[in-house]
Each structure stands twice: as structure tokens, then as C-alpha cells.
PDB file of N, CA and C in Angstrom:
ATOM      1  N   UNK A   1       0.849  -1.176   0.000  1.00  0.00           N
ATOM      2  CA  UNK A   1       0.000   0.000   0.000  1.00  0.00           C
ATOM      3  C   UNK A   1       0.900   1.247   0.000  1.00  0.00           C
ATOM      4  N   UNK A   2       0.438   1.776  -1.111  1.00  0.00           N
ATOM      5  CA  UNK A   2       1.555   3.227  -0.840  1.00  0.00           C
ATOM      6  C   UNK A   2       1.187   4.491  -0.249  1.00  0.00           C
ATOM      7  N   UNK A   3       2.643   4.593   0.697  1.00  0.00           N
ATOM      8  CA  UNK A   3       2.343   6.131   1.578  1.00  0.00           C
ATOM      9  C   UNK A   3       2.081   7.375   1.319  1.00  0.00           C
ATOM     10  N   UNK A   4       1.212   7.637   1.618  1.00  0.00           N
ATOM     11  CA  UNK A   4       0.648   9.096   1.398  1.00  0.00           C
ATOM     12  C   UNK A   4       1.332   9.946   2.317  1.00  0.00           C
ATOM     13  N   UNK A   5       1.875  11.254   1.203  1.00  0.00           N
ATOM     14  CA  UNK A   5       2.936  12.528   1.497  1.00  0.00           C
ATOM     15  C   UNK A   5       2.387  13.518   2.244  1.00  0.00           C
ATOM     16  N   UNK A   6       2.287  13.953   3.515  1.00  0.00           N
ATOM     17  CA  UNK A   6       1.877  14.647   3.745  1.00  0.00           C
ATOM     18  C   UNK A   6       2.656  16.306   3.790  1.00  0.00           C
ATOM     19  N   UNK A   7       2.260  17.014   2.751  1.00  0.00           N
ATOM     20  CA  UNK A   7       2.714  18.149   2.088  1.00  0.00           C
ATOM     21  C   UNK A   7       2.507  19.643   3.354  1.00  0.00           C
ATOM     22  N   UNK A   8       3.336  20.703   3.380  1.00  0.00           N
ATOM     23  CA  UNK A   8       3.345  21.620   4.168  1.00  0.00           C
ATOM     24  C   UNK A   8       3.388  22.855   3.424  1.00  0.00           C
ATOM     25  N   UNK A   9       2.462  23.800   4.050  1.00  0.00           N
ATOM     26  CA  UNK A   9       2.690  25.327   3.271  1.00  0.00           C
ATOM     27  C   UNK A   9       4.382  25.683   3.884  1.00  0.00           C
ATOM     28  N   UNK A  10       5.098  26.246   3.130  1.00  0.00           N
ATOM     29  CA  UNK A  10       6.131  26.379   3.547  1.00  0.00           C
ATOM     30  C   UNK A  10       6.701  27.890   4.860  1.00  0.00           C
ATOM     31  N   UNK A  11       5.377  28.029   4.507  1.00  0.00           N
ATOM     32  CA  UNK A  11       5.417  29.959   5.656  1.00  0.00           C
ATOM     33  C   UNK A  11       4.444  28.898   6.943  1.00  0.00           C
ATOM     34  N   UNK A  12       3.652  28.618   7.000  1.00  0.00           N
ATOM     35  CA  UNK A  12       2.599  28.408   7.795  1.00  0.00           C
ATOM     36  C   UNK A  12       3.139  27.135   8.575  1.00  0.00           C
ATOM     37  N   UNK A  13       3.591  25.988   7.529  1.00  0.00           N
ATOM     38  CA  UNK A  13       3.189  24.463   7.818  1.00  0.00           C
ATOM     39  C   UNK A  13       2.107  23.888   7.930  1.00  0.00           C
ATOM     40  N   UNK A  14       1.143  24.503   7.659  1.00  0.00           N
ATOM     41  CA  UNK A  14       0.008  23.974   7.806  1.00  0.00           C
ATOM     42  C   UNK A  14      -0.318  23.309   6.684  1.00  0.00           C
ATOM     43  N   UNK A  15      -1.018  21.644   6.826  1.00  0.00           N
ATOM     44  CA  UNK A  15      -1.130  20.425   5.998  1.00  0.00           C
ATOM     45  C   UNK A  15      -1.818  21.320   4.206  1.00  0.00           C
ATOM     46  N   UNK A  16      -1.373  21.150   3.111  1.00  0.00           N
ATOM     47  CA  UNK A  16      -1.729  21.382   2.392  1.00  0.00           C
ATOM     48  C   UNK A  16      -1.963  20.494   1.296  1.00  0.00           C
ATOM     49  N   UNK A  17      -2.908  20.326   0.762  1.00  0.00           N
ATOM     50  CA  UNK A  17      -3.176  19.376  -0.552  1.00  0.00           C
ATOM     51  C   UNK A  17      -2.487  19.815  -1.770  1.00  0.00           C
ATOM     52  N   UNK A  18      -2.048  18.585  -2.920  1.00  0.00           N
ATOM     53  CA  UNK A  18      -1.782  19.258  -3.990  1.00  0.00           C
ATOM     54  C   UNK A  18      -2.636  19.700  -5.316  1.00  0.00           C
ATOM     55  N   UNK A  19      -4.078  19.792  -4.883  1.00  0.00           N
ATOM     56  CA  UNK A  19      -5.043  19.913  -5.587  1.00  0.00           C
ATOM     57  C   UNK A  19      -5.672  21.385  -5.282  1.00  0.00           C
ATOM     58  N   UNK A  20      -5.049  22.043  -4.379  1.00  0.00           N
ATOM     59  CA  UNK A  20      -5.448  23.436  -3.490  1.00  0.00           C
ATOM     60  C   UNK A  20      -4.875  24.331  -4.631  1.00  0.00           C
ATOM     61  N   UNK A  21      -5.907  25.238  -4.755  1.00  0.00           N
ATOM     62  CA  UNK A  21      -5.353  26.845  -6.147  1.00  0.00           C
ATOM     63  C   UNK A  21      -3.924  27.041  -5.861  1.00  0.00           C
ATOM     64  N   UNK A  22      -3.531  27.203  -4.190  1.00  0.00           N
ATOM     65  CA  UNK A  22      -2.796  27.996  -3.881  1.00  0.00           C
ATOM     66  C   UNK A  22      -1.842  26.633  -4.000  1.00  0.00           C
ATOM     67  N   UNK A  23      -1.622  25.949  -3.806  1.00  0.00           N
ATOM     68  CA  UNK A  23      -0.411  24.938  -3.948  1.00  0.00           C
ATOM     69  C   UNK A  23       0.912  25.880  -4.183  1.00  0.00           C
ATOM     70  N   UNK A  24       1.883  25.492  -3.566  1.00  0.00           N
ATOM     71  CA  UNK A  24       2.047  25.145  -2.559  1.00  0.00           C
ATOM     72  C   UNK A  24       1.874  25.316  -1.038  1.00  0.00           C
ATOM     73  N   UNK A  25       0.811  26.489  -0.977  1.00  0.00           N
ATOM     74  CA  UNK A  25       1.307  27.600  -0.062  1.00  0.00           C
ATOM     75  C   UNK A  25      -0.621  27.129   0.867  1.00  0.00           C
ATOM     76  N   UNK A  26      -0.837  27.417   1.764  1.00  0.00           N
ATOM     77  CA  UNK A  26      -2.251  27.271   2.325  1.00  0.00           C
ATOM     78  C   UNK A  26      -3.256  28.413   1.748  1.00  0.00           C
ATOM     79  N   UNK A  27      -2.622  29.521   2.004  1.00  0.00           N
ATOM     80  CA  UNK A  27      -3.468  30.646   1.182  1.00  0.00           C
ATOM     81  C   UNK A  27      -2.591  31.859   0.126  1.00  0.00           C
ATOM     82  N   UNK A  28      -3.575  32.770  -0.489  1.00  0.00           N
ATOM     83  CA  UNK A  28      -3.284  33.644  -0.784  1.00  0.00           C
ATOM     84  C   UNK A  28      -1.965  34.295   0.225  1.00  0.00           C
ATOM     85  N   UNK A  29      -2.545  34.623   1.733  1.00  0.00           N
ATOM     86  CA  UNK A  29      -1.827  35.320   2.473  1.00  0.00           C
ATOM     87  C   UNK A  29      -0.304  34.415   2.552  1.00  0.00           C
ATOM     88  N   UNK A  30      -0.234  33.603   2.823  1.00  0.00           N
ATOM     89  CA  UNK A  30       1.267  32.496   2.828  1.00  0.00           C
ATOM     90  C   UNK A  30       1.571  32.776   1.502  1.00  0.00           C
ATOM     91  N   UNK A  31       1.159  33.266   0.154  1.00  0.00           N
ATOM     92  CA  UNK A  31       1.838  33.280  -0.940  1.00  0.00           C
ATOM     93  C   UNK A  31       2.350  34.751  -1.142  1.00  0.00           C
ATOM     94  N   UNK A  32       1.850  35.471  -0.473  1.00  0.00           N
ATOM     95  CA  UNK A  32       1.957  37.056  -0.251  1.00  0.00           C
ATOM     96  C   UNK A  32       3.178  37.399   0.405  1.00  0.00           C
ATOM     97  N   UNK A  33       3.462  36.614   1.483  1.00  0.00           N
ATOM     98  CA  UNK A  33       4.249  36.467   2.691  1.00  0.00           C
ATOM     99  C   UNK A  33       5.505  36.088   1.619  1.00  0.00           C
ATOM    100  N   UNK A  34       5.631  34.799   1.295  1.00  0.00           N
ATOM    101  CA  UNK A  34       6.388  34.581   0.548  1.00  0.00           C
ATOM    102  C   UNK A  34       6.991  35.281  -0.640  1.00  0.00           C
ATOM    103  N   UNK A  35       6.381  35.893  -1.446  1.00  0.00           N
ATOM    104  CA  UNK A  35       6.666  36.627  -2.427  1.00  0.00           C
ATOM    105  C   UNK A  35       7.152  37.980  -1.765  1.00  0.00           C
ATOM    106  N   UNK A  36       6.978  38.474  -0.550  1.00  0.00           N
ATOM    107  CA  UNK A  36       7.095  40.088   0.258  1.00  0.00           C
ATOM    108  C   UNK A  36       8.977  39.456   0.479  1.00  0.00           C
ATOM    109  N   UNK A  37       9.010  38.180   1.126  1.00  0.00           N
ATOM    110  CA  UNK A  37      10.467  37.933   1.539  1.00  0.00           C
ATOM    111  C   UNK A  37      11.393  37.965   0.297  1.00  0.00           C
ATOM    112  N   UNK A  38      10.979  37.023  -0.825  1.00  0.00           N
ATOM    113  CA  UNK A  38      12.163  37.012  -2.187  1.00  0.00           C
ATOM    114  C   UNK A  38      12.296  38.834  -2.817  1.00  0.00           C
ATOM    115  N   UNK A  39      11.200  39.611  -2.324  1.00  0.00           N
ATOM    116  CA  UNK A  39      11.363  40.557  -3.050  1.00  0.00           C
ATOM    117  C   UNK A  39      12.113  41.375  -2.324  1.00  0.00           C
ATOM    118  N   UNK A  40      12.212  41.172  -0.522  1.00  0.00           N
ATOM    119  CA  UNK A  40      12.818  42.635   0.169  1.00  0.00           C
ATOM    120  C   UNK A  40      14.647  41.716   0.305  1.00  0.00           C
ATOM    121  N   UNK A  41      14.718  40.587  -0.300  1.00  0.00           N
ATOM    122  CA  UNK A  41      16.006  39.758  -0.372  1.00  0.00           C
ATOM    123  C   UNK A  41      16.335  39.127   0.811  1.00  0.00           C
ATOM    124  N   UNK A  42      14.996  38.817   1.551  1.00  0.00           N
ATOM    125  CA  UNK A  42      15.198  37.967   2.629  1.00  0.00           C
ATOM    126  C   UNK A  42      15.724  36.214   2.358  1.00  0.00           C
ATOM    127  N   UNK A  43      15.339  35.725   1.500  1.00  0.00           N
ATOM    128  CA  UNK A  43      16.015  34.622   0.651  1.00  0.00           C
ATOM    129  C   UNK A  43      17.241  35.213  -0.328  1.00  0.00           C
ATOM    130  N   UNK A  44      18.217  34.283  -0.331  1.00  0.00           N
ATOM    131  CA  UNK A  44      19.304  34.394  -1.029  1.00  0.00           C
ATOM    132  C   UNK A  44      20.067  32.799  -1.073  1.00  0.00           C
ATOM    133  N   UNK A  45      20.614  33.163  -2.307  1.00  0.00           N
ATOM    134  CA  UNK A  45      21.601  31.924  -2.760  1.00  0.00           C
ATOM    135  C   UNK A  45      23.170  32.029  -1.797  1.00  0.00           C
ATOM    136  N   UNK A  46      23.099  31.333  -1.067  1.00  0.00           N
ATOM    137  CA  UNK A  46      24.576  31.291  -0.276  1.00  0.00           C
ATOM    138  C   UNK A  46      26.067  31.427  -1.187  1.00  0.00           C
ATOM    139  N   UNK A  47      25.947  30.700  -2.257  1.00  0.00           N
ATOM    140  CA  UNK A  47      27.558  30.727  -3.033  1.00  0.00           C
ATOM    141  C   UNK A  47      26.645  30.315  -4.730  1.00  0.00           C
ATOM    142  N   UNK A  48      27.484  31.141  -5.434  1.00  0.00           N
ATOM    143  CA  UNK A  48      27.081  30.669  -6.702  1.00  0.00           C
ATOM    144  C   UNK A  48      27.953  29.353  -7.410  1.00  0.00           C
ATOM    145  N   UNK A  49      26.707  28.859  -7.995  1.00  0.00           N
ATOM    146  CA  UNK A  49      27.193  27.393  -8.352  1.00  0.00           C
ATOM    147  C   UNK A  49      28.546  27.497  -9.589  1.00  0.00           C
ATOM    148  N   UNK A  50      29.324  27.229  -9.746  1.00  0.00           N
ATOM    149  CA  UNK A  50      30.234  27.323 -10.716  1.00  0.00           C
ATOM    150  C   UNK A  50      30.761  26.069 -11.065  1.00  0.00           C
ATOM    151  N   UNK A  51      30.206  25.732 -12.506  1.00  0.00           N
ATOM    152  CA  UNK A  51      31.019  24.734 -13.427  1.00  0.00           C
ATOM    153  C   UNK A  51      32.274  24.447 -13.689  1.00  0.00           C
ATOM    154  N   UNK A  52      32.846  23.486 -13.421  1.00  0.00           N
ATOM    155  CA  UNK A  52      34.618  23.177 -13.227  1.00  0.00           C
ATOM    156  C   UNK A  52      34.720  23.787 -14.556  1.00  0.00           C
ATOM    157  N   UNK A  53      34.660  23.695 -15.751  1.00  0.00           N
ATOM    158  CA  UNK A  53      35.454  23.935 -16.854  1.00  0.00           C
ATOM    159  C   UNK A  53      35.489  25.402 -16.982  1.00  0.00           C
ATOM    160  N   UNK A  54      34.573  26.486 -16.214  1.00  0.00           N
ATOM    161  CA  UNK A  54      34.383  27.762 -16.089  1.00  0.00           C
ATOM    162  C   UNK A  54      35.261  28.152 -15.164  1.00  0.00           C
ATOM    163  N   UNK A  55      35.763  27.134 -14.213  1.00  0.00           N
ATOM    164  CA  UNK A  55      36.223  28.058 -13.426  1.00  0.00           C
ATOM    165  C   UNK A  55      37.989  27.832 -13.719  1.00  0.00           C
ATOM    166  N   UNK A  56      38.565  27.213 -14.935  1.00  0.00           N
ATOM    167  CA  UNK A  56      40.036  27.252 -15.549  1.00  0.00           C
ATOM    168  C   UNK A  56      39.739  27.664 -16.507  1.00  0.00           C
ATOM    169  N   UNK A  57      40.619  28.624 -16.529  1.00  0.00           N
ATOM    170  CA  UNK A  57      40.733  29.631 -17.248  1.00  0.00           C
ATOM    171  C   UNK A  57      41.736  29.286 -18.881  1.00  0.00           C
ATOM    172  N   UNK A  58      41.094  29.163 -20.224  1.00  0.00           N
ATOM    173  CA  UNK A  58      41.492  28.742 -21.385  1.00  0.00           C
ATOM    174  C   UNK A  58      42.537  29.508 -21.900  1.00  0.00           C
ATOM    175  N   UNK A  59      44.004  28.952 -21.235  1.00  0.00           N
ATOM    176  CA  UNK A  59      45.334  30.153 -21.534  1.00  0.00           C
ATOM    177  C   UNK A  59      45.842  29.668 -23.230  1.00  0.00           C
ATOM    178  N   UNK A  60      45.206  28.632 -23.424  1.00  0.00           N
ATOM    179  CA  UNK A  60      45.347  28.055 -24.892  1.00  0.00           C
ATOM    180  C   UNK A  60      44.788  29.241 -26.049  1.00  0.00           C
ATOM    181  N   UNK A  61      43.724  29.286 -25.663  1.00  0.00           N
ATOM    182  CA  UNK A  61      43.363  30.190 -26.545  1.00  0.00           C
ATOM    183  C   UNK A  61      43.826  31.407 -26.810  1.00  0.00           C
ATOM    184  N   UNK A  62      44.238  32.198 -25.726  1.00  0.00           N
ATOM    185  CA  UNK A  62      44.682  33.781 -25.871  1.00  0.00           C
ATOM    186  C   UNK A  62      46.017  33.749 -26.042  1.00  0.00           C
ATOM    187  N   UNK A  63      46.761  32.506 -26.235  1.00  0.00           N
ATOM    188  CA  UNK A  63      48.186  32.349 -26.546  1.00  0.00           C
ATOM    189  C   UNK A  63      47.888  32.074 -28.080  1.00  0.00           C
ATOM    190  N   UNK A  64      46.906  31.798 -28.735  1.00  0.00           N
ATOM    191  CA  UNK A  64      47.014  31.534 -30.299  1.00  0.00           C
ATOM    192  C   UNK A  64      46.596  32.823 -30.531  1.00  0.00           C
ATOM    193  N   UNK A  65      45.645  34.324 -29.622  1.00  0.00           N
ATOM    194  CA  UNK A  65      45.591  35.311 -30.564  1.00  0.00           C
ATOM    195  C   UNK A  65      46.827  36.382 -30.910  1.00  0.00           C
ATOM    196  N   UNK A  66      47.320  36.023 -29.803  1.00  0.00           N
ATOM    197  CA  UNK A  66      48.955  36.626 -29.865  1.00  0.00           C
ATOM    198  C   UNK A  66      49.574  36.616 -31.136  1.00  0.00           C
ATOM    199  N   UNK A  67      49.800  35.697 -31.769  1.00  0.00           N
ATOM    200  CA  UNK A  67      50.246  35.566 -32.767  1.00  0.00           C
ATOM    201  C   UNK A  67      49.804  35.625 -34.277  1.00  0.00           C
ATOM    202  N   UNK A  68      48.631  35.981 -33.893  1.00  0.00           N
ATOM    203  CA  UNK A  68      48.197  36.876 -35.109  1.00  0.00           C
ATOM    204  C   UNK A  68      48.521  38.113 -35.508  1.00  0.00           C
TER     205      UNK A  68
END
């Protein structure tokens, strides 16, 4: 028998369905709340993700424009 997820507004916690308008959130007001924090930059990304091949630097290349 498979387990049923029990899902959380993420401001509130309060049990939320995934069939609710507001999904993920319990209401309007929890989506308000939420959207007031990303906008005054209360959420933020801790370190930006950086791709190994971005982060060495291609000395190959700017050694072939030299010599043009």
C-alpha cells in the first residue's frame, strides 16, 4: 500500500493538498508572505554554483591570438 505525502505550506506548515489553487502555499496570504520575503532579499543563494570547466581559465586560446 503506498504512503501518502503529507505536504506543508512552507510559511505556515500547515497540511496542504496538492489539488489546493494555492499549492504550494495554504493561502493567498502564505503566498503574499512569501513573495514580500524574495522581493525585500530575505532569501538568497549562499555561493554561486560554478562549473569546473568555467572556473580554468582557457590560456590556450589567448596564446594563439597573440600571434596573429
Amino acid at each position: 500500500m503506498p504512503r501518502k505525502r503529507s505536504l506543508r505550506c512552507p510559511i505556515c506548515k500547515k497540511a496542504v493538498k496538492a489539488a489546493e489553487p494555492d499549492f504550494p502555499f495554504c493561502s493567498e496570504h502564505c503566498r503574499k508572505i512569501d513573495l514580500g520575503k524574495w522581493a525585500s532579499g530575505a532569501y538568497v543563494i549562499s555561493s554561486p554554483v560554478t562549473d569546473a570547466e568555467e572556473a580554468i581559465p582557457d590560456t590556450h586560446l589567448e596564446d594563439s591570438d597573440e600571434g596573429q
